[in-house]
N, C-alpha and C. Protein backbone atom coordinates (compact mmCIF):
# COMPACT_ATOMS: atom_id res chain seq x y z
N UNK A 1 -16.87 65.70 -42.41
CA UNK A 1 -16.81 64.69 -41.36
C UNK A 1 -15.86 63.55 -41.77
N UNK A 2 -16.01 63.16 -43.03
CA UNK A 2 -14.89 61.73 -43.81
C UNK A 2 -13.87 62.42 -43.34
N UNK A 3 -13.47 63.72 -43.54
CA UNK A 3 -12.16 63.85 -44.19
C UNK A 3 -11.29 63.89 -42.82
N UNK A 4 -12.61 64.46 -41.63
CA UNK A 4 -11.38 64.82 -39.53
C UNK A 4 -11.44 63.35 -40.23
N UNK A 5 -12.23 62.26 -39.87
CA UNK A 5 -12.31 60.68 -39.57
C UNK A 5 -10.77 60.18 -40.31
N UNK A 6 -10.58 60.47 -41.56
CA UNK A 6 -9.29 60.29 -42.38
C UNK A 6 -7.99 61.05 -41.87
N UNK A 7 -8.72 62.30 -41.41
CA UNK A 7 -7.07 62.55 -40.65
C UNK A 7 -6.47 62.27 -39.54
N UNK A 8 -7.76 61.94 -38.83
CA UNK A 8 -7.60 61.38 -37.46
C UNK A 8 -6.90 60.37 -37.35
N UNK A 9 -7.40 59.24 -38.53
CA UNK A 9 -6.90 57.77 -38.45
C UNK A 9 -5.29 57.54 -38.94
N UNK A 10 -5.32 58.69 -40.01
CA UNK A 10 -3.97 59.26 -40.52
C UNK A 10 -2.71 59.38 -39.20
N UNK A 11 -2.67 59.89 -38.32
CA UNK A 11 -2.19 60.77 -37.80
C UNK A 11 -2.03 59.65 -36.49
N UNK A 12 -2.93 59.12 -36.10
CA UNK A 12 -3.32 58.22 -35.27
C UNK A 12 -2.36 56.70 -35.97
N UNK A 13 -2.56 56.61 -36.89
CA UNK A 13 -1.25 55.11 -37.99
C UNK A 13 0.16 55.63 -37.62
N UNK A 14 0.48 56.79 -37.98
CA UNK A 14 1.98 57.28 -37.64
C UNK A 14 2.41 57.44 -36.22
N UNK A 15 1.52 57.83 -35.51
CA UNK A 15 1.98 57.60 -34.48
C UNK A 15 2.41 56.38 -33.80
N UNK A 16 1.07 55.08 -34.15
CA UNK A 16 1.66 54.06 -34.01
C UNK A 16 2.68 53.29 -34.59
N UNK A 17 3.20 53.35 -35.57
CA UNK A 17 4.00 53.02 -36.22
C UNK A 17 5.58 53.47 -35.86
N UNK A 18 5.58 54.90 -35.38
CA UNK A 18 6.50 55.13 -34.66
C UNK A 18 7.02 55.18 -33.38
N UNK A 19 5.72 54.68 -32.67
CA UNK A 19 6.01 53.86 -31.69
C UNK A 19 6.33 52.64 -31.18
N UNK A 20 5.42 51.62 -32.31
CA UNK A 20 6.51 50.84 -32.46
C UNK A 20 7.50 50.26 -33.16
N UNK A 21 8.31 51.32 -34.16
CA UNK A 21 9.66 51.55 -34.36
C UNK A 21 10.58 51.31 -33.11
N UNK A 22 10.20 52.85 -32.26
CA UNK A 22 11.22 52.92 -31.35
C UNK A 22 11.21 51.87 -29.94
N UNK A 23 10.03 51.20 -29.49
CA UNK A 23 10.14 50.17 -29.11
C UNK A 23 10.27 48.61 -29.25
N UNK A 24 10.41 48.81 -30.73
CA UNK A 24 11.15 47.56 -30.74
C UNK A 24 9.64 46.19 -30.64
N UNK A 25 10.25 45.03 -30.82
CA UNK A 25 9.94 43.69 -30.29
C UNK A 25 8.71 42.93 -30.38
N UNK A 26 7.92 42.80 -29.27
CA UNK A 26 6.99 42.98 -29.74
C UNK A 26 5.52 43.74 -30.09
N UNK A 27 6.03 45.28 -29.87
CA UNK A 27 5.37 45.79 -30.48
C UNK A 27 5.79 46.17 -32.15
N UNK A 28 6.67 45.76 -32.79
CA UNK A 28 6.74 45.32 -34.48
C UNK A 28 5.58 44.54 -34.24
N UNK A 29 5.60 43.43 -33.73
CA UNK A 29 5.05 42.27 -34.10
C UNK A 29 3.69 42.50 -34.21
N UNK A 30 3.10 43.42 -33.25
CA UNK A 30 1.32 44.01 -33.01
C UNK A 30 1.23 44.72 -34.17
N UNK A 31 2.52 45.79 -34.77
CA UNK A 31 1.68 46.60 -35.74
C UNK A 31 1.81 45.52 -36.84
N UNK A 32 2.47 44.51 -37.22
CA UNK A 32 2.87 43.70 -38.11
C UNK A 32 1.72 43.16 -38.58
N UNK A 33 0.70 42.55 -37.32
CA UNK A 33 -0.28 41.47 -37.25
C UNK A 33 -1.36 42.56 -37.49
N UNK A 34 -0.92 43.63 -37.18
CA UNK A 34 -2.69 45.06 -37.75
C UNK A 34 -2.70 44.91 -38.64
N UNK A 35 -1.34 45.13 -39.36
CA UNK A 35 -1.39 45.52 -40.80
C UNK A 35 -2.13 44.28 -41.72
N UNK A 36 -2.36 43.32 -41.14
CA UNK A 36 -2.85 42.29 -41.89
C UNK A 36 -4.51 42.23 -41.74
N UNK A 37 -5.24 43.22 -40.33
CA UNK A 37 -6.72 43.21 -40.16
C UNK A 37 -7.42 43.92 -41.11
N UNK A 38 -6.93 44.13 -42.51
CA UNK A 38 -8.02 44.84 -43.70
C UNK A 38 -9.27 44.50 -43.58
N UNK A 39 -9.80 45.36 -43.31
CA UNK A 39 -11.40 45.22 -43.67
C UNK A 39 -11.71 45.34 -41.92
N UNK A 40 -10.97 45.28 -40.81
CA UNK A 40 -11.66 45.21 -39.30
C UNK A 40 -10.59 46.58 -38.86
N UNK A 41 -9.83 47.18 -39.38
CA UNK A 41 -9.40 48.31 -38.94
C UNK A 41 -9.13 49.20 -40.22
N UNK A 42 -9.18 50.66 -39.50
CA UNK A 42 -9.17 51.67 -41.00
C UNK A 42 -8.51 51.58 -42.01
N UNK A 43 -8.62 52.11 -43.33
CA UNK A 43 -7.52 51.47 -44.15
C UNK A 43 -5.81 51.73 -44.20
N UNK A 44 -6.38 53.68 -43.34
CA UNK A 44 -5.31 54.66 -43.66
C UNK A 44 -4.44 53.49 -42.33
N UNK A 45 -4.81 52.90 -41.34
CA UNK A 45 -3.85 52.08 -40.17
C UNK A 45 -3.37 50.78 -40.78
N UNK A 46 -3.96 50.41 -41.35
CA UNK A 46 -3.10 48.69 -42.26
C UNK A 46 -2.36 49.45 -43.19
N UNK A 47 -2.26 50.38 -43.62
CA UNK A 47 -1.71 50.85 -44.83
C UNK A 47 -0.40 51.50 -44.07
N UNK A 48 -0.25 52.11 -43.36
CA UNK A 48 0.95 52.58 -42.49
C UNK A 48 1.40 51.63 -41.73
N UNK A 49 0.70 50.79 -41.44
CA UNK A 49 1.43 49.55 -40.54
C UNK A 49 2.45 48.67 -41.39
N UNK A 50 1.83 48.81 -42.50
CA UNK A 50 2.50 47.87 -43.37
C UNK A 50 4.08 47.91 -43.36
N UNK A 51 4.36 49.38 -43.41
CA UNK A 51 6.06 49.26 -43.68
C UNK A 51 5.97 48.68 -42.27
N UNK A 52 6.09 48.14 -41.53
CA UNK A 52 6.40 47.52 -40.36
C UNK A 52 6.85 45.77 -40.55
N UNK A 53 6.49 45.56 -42.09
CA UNK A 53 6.63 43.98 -42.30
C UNK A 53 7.89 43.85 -43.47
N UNK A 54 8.75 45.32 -43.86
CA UNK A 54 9.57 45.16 -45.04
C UNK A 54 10.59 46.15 -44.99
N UNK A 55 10.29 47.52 -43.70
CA UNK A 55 11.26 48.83 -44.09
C UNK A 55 11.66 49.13 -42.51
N UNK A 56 11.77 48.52 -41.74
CA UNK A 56 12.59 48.58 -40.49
C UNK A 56 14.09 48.65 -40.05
N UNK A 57 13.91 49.76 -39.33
CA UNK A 57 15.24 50.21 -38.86
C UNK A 57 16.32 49.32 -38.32
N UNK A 58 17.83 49.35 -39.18
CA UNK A 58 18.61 47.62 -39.04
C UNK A 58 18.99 48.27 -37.68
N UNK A 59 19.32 47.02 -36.73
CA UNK A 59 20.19 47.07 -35.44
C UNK A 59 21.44 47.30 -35.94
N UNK A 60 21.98 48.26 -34.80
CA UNK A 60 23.65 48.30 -35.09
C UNK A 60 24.49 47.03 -34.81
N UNK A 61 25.74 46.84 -35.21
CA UNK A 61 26.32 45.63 -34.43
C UNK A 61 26.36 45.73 -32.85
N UNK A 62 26.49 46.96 -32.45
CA UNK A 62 26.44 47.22 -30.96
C UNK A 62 25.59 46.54 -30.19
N UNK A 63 24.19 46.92 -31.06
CA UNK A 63 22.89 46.46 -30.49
C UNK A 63 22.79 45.11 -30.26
N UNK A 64 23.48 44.47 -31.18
CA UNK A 64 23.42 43.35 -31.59
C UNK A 64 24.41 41.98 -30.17
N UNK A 65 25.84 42.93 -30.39
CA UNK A 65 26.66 42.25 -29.49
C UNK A 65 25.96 42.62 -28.42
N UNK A 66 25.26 43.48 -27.46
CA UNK A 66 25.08 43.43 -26.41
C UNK A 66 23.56 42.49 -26.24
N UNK A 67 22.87 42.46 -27.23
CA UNK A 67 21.72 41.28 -27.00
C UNK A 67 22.72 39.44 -27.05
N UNK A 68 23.59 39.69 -27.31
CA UNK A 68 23.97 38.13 -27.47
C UNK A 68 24.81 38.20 -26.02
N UNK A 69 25.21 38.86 -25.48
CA UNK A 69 25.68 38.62 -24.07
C UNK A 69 24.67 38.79 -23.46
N UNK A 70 23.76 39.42 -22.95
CA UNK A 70 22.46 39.43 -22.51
C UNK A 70 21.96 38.04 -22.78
N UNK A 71 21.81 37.30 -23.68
CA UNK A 71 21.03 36.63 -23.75
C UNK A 71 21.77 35.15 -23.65
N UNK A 72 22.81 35.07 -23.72
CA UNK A 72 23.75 33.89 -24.13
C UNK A 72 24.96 34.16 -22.63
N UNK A 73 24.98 35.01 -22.26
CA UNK A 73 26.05 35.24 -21.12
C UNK A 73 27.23 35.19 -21.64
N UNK A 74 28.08 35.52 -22.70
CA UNK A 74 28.97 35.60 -23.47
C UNK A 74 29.19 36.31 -24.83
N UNK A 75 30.68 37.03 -24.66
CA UNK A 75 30.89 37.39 -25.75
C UNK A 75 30.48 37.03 -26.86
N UNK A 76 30.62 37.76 -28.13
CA UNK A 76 30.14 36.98 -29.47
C UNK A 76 31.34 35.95 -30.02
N UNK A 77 32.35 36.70 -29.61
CA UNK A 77 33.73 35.85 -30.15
C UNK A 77 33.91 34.77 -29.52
N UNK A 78 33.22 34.60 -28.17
CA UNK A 78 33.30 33.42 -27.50
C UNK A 78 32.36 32.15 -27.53
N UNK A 79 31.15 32.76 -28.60
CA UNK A 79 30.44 31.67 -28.78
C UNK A 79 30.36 31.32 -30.57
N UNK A 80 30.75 32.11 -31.42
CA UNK A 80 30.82 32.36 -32.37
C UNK A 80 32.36 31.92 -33.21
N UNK A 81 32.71 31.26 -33.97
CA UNK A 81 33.93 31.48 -34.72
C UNK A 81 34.07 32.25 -35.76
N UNK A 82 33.33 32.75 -36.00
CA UNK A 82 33.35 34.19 -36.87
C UNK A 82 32.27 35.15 -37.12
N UNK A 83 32.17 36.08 -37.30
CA UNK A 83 30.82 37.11 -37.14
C UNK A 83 30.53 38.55 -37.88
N UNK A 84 30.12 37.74 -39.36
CA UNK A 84 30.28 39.21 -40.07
C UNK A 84 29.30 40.36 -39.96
N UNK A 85 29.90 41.56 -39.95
CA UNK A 85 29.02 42.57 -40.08
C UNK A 85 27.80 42.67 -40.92
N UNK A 86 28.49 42.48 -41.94
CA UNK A 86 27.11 42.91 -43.01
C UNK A 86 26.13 41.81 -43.02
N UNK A 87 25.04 42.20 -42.71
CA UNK A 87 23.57 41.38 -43.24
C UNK A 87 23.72 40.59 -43.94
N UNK A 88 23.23 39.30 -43.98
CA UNK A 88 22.61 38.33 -45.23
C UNK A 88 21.43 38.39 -45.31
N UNK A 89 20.74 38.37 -44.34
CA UNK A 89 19.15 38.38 -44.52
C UNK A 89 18.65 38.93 -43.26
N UNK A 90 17.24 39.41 -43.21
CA UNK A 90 16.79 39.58 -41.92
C UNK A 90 15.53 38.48 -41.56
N UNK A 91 15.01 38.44 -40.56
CA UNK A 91 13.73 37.90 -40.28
C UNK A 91 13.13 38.77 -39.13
N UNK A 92 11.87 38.00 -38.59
CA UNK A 92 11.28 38.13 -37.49
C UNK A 92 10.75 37.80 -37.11
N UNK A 93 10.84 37.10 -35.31
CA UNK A 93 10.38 36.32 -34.81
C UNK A 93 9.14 36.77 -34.27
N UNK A 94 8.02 35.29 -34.84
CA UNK A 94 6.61 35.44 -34.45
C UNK A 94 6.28 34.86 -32.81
């Protein structure tokens, strides 16, 4: 009986986790805030949630330039005087 209950919950973490991978926003942010309910949700689900707060998939620059016109109504070059590719750091907004 432990062990369906463990695979269930198993199986049931990855899924969420890769769901919200591929959606993005704020569902990071829900599995982000699970991963922190130890002790009020299973262990095998905080324990898979976790990469959700350190090993996330980077945006392309693509992704990136089209959220700053979306969101800013302008090119990047037009609001920006310079705009490097590579990462300095990441965050995420709570």
């Amino acid at each position: 009986q432990d062990k369906l209950w463990h695979d269930s919950f198993v199986l049931t973490a990855v899924e969420m986790r890769k769901h919200a991978e591929e959606a993005k926003g704020c569902f990071i942010k829900a599995g982000q805030v699970m991963s922190t309910m130890v002790g009020v949700l299973p262990d095998e689900i905080t324990s898979e949630l976790m990469s959700l707060t350190d090993h996330l998939p980077v945006s392309t620059p693509e992704e990136v330039f089209r959220m700053i016109r979306k969101d800013l109504g302008h090119a990047p070059r037009d609001v920006f005087s310079s705009f490097d590719l590579e990462p300095v750091a990441s965050a995420s907004i709570a």
